[in-house]
C-alpha atoms as a PDB file:
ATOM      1  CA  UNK A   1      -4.291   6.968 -25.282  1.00  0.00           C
ATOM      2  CA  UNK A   2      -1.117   7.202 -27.277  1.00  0.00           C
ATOM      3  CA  UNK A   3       2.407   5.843 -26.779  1.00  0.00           C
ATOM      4  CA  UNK A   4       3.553   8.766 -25.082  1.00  0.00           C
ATOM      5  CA  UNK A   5       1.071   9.957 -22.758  1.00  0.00           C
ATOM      6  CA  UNK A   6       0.836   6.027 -21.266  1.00  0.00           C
ATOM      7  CA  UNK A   7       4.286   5.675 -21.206  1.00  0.00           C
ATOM      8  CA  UNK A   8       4.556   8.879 -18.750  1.00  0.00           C
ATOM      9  CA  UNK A   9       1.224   8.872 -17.187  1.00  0.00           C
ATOM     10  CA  UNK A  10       2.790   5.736 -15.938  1.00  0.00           C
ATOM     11  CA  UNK A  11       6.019   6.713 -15.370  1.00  0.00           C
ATOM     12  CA  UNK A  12       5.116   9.703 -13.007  1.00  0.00           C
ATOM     13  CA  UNK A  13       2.075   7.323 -11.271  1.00  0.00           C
ATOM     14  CA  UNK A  14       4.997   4.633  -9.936  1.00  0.00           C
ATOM     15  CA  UNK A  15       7.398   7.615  -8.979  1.00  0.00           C
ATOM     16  CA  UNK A  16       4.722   8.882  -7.374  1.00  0.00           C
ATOM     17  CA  UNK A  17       3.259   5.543  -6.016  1.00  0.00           C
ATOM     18  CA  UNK A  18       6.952   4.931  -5.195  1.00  0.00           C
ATOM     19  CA  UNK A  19       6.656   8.086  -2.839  1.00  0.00           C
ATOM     20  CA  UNK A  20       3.368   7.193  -1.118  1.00  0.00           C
ATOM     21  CA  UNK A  21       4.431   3.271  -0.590  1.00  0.00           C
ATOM     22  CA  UNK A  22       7.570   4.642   1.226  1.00  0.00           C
ATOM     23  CA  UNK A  23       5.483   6.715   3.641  1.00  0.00           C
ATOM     24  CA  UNK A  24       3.409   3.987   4.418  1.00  0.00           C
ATOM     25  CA  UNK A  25       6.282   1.520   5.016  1.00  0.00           C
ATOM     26  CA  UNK A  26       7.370   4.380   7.312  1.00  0.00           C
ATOM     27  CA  UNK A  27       4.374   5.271   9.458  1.00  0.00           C
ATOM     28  CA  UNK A  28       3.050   1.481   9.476  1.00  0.00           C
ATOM     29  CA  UNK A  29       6.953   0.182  10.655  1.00  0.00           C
ATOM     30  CA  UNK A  30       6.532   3.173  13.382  1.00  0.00           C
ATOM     31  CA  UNK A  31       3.113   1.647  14.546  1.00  0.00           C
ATOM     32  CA  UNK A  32       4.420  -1.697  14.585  1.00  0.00           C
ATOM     33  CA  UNK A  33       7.412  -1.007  16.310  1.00  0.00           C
ATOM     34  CA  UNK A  34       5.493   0.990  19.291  1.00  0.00           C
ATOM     35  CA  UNK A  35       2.887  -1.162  19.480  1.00  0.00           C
ATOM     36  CA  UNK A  36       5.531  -3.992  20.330  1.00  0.00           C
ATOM     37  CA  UNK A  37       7.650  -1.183  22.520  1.00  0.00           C
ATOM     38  CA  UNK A  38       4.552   0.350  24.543  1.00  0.00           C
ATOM     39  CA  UNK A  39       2.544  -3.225  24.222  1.00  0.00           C
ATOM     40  CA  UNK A  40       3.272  -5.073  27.125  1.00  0.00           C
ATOM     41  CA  UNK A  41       3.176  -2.825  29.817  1.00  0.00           C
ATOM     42  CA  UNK A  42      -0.428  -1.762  28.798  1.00  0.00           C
ATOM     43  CA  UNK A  43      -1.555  -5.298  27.898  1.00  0.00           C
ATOM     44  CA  UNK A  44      -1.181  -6.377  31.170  1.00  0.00           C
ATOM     45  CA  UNK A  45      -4.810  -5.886  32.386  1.00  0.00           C
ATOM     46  CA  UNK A  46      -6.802  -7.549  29.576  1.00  0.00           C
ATOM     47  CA  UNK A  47      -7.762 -10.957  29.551  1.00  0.00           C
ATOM     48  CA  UNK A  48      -6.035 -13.977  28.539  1.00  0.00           C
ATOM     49  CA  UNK A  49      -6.653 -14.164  24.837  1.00  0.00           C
ATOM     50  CA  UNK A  50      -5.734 -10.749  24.213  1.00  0.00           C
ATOM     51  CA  UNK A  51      -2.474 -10.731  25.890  1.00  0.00           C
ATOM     52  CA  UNK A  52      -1.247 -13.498  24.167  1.00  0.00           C
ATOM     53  CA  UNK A  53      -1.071 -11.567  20.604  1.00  0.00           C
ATOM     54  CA  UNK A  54       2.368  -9.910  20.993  1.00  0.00           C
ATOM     55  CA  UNK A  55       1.537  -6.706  19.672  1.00  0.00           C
ATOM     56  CA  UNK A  56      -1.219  -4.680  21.643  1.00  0.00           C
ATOM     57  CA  UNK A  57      -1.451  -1.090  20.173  1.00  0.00           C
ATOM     58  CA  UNK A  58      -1.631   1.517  22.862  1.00  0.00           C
ATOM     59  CA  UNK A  59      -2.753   3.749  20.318  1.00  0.00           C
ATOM     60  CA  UNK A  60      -5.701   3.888  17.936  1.00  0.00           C
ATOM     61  CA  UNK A  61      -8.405   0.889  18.267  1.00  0.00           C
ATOM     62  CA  UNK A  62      -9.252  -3.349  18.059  1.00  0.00           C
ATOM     63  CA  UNK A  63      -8.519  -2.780  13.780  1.00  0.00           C
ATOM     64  CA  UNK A  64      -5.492  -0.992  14.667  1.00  0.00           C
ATOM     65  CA  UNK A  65      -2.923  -3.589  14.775  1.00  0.00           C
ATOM     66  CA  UNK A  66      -4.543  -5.623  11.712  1.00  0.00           C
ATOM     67  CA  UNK A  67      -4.377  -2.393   9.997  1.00  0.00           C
ATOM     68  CA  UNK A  68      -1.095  -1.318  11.043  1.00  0.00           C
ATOM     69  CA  UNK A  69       0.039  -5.387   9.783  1.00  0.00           C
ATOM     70  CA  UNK A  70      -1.890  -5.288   6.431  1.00  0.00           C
ATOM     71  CA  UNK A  71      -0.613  -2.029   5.422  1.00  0.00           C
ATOM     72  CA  UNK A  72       3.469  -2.817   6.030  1.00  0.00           C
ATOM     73  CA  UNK A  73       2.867  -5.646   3.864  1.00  0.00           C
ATOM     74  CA  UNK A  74       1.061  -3.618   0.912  1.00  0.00           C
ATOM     75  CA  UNK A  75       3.729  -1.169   1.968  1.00  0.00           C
ATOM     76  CA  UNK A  76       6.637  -3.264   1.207  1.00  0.00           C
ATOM     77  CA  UNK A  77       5.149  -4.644  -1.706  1.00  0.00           C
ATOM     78  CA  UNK A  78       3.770  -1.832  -3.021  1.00  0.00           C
ATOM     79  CA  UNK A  79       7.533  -0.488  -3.039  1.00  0.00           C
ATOM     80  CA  UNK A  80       9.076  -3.318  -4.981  1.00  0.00           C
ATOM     81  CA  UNK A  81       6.341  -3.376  -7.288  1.00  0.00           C
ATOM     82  CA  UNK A  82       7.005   0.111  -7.886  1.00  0.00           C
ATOM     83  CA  UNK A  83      10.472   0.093  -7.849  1.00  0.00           C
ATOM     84  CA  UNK A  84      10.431  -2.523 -10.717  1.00  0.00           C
ATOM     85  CA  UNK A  85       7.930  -1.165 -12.744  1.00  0.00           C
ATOM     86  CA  UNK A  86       9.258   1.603 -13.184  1.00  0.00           C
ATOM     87  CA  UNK A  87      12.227  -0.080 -14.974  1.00  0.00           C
ATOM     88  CA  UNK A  88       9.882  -2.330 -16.796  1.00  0.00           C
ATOM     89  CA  UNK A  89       8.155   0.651 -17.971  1.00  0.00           C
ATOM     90  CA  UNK A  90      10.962   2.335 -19.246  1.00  0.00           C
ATOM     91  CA  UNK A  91      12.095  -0.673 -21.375  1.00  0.00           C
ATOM     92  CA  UNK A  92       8.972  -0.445 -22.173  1.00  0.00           C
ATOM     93  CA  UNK A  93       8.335  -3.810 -24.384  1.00  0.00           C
ATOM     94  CA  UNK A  94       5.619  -6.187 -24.183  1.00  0.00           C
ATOM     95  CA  UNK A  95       6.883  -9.130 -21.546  1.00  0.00           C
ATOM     96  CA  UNK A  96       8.310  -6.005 -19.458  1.00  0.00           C
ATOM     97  CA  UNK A  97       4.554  -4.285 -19.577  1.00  0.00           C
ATOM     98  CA  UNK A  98       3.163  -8.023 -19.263  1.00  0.00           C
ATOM     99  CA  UNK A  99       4.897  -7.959 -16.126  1.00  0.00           C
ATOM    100  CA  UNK A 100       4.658  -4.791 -14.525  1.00  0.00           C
ATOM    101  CA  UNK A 101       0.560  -5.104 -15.465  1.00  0.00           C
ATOM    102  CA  UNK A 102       0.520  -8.574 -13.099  1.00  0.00           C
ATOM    103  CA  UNK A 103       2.428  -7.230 -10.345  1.00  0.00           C
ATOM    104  CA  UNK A 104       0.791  -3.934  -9.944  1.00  0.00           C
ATOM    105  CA  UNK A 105      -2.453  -5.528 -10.167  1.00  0.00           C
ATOM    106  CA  UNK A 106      -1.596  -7.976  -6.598  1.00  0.00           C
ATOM    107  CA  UNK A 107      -0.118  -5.094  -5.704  1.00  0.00           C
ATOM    108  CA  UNK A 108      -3.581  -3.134  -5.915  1.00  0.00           C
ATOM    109  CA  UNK A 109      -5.029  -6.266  -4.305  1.00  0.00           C
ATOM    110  CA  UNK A 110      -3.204  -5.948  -1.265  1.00  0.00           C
ATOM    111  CA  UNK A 111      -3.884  -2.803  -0.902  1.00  0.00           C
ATOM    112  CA  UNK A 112      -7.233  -2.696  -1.568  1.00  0.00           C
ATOM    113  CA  UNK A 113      -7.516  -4.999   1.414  1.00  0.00           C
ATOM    114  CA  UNK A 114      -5.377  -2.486   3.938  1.00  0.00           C
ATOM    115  CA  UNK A 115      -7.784   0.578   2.842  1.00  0.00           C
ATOM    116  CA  UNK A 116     -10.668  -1.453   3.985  1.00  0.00           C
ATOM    117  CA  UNK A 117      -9.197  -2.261   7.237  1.00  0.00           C
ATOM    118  CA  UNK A 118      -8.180   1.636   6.925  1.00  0.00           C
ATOM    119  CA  UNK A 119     -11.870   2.224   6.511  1.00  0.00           C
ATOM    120  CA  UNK A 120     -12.993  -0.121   9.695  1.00  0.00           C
ATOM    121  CA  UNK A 121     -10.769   1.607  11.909  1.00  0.00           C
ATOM    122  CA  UNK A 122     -11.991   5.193  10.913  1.00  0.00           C
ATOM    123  CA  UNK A 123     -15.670   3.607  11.409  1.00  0.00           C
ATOM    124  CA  UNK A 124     -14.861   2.438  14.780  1.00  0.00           C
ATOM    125  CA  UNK A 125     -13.062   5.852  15.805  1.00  0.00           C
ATOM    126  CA  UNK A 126     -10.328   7.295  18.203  1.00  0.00           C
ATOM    127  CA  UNK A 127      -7.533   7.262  16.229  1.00  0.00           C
ATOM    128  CA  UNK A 128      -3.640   9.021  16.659  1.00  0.00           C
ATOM    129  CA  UNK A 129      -2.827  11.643  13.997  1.00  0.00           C
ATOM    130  CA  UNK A 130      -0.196   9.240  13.297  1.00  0.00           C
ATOM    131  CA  UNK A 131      -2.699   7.090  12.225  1.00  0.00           C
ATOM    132  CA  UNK A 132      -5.303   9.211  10.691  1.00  0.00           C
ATOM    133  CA  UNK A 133      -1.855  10.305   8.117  1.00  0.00           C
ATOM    134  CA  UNK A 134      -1.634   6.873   7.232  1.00  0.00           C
ATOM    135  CA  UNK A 135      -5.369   6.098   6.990  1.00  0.00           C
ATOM    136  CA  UNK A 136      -5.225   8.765   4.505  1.00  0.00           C
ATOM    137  CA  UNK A 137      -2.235   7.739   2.390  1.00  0.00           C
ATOM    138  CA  UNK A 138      -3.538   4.450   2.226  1.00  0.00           C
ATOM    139  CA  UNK A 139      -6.677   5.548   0.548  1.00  0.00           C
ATOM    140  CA  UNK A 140      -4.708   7.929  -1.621  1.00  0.00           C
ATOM    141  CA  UNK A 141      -2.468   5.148  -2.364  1.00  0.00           C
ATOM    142  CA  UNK A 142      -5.513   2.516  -3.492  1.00  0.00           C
ATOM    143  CA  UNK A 143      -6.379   5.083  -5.950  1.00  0.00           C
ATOM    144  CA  UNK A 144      -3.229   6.147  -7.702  1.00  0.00           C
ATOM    145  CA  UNK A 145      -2.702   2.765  -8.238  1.00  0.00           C
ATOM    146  CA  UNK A 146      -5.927   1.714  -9.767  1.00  0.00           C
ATOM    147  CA  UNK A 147      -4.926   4.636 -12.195  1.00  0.00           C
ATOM    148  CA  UNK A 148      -1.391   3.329 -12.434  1.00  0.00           C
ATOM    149  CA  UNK A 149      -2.764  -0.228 -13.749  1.00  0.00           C
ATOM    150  CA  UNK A 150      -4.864   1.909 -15.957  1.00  0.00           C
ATOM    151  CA  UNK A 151      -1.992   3.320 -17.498  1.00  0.00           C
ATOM    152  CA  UNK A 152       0.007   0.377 -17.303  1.00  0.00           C
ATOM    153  CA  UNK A 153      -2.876  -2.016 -19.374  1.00  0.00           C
ATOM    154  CA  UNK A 154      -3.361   0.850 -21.823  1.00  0.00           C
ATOM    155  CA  UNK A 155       0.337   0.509 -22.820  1.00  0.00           C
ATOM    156  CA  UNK A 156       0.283  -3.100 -23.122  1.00  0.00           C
ATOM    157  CA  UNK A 157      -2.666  -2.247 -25.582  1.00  0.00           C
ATOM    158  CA  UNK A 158      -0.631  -0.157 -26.999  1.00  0.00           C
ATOM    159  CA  UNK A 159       2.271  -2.693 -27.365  1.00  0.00           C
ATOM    160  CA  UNK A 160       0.172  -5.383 -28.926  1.00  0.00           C
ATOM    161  CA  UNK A 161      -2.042  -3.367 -31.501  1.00  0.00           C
ATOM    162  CA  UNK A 162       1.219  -2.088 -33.237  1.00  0.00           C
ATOM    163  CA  UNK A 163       2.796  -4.618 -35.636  1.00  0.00           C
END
């Protein structure tokens, strides 16, 4: 891969990874927010142990509110990470690529851990469509950005092999 098709393979991966990670922050901040609206009033016939964990989700199933936590966080972090890469990308210099390859590569790790969750709670079933759209984004997500750290290490190659 040459200087130019890295440099915009992974310029229009984090706009587009910038995109997805917004959605997610959006539809998981949604969950979380009725879960903790909707939450008590439904709680209030399970046993002890469960009713002490603030936020019960009416909706979806028992991986719904790990899911729903997990995949905020990647969410949020996904967005910085994007959000900064994308300038690090277009300074495009080795301690900028250095740094955009580290930080995409938690990112991935993060989310990589809230498309397995995303994967438990489609296994176990009975989910919103609210839900099932950010199941799906989630996956989509894991794998634009294993292609965006693709891009990303191939320009630090890049970078290094030129004197």
């Amino acid at each position: 891969m040459d200087y130019g098709a890295s440099k915009s393979a992974a310029r229009i991966l984090l706009i587009l990874n910038l995109v997805l990670y917004l959605l997610v922050i959006i539809i998981s901040g949604w969950a979380i927010y009725h879960g903790i609206d909707r939450g008590r009033e439904t709680a209030s016939f399970l046993s002890s142990p469960s009713r002490i964990f603030p936020i019960y989700f009416p909706i979806g199933n028992k991986a719904t509110g790990f899911f729903a936590v997990f995949s905020l966080i990647a969410g949020l972090v996904g967005f910085i990470t994007s959000l900064t890469g994308v300038s690090h990308v277009i300074q495009w210099n080795a301690p900028n690529l250095q740094a955009a390859a580290a930080s995409s590569l938690i990112t991935w790790s993060l989310t990589l851990l809230a498309m397995g969750l995303a994967w438990k709670e489609i296994h176990l079933g009975s989910t919103d469509s609210n839900l099932r759209a950010l199941e799906t984004i989630m996956i989509l997500v894991t794998g634009t950005q294993l292609f965006c750290i693709g891009a990303i290490h191939a320009g630090v190659e890049y970078v290094y092999a030129v004197p």
